[in-house]
Protein backbone atom coordinates (compact mmCIF):
# COMPACT_ATOMS: atom_id res chain seq x y z
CA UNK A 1 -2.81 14.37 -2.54
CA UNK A 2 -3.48 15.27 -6.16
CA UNK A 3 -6.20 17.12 -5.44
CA UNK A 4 -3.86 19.95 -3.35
CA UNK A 5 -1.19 19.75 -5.73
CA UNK A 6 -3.58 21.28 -8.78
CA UNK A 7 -5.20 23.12 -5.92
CA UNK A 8 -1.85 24.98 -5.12
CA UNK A 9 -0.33 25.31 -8.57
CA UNK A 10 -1.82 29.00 -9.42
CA UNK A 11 -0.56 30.08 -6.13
CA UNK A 12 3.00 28.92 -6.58
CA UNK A 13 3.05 30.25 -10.15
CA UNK A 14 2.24 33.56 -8.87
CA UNK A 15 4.63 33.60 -6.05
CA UNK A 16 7.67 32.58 -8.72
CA UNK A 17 6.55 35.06 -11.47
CA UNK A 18 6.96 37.74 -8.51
CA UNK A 19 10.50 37.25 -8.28
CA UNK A 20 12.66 39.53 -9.99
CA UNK A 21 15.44 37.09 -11.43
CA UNK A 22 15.20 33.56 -13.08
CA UNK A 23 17.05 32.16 -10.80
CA UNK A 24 15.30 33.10 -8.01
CA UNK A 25 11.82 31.44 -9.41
CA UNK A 26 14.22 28.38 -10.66
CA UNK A 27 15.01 28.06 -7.20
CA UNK A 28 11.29 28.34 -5.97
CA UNK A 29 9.92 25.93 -7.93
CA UNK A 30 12.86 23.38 -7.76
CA UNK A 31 11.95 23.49 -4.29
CA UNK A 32 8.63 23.24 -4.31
CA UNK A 33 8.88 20.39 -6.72
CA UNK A 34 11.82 18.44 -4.29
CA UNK A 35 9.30 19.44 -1.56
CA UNK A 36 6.31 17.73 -3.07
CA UNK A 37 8.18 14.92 -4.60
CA UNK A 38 9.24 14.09 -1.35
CA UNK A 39 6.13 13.94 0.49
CA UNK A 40 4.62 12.17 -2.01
CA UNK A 41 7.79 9.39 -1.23
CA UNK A 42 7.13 9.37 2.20
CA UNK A 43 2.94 9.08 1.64
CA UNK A 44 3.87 6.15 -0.72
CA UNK A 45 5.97 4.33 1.64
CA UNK A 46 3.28 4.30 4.29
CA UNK A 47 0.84 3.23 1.49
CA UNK A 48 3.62 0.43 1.30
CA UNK A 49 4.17 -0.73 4.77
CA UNK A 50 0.39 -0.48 5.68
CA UNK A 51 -0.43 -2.88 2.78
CA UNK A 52 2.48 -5.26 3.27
CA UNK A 53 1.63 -5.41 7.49
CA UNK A 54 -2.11 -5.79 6.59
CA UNK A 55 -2.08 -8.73 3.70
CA UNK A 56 1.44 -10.02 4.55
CA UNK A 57 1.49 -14.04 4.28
CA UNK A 58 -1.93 -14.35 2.99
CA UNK A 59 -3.81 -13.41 6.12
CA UNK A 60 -6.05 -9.94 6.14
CA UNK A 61 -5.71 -8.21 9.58
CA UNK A 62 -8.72 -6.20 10.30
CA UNK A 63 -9.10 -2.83 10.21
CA UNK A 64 -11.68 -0.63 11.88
CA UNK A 65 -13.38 2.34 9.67
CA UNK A 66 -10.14 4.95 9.89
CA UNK A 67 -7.99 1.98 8.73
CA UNK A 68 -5.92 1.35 12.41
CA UNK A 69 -5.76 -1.92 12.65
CA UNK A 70 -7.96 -3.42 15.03
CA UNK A 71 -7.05 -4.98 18.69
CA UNK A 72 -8.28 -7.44 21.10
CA UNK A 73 -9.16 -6.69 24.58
CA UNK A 74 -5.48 -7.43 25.71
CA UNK A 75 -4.36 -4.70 23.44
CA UNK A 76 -2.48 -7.33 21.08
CA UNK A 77 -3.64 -7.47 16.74
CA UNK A 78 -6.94 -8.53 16.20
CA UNK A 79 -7.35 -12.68 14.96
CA UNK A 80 -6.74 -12.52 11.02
CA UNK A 81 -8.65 -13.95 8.18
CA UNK A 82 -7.17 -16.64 6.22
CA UNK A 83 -8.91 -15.61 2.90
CA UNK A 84 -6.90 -18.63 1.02
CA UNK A 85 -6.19 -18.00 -2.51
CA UNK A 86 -8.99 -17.27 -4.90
CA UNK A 87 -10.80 -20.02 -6.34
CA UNK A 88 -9.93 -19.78 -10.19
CA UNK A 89 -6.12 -19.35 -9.01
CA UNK A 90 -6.28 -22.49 -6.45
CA UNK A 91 -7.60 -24.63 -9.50
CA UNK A 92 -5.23 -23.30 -12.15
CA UNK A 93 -2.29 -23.87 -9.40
CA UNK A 94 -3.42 -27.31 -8.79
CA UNK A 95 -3.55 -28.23 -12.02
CA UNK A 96 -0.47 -27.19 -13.48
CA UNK A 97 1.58 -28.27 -10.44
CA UNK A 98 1.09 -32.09 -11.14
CA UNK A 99 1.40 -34.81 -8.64
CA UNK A 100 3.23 -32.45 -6.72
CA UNK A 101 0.62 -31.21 -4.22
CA UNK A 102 -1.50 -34.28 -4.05
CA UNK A 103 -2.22 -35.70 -0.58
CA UNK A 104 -1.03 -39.13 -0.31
CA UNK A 105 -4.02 -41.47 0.46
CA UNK A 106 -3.56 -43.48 3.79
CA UNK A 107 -4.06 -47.27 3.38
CA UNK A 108 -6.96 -48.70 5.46
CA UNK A 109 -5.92 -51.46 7.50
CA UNK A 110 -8.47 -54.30 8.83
């Protein structure tokens, strides 16, 4: 996206330094600029949604090489991958969190 916005600047430049009044390449270019700011909006909000959907409640659902998401044979999402938290994370978590996530140890009976 970057890459066509430096790609079109000269062009739009030219076009507004054709116009004959300020206002007219004030206009242009506050266009343009609304125009671009807005795509980039609408590109970011798919970024968004794809990235919440994909790692949403820490599962990963697969995605083939265009980045679709991938389906089983009945057409429904793929199975996910329950990644877990990363290790260093898990062990900081547990160990600030106290007794608090402790399994409680069943008594053996005889």
């Amino acid at each position: 996206m970057d890459a066509s916005y430096d790609k079109l600047q000269p062009e739009i430049e030219a076009k507004a330094l054709a116009l004959p009044t300020a206002e007219e390449r004030i206009k242009l270019l506050t266009d343009y600029s609304c125009q671009k700011g807005d795509e980039m909006i609408s590109r970011w909000q798919q970024l968004a949604f794809f990235l919440i959907v994909k790692y949403n409640d820490m599962v990963v659902k697969p995605t083939d090489k265009n980045g679709s998401f991938e389906r089983n044979q009945y057409g429904k999402g793929a199975r996910v991958v329950r990644p877990g938290f990363p290790e260093r994370y898990a062990k900081h978590h547990i160990n600030h969190s106290g007794e608090k996530l402790l399994v409680p140890q069943e008594e053996k009976k005889d």
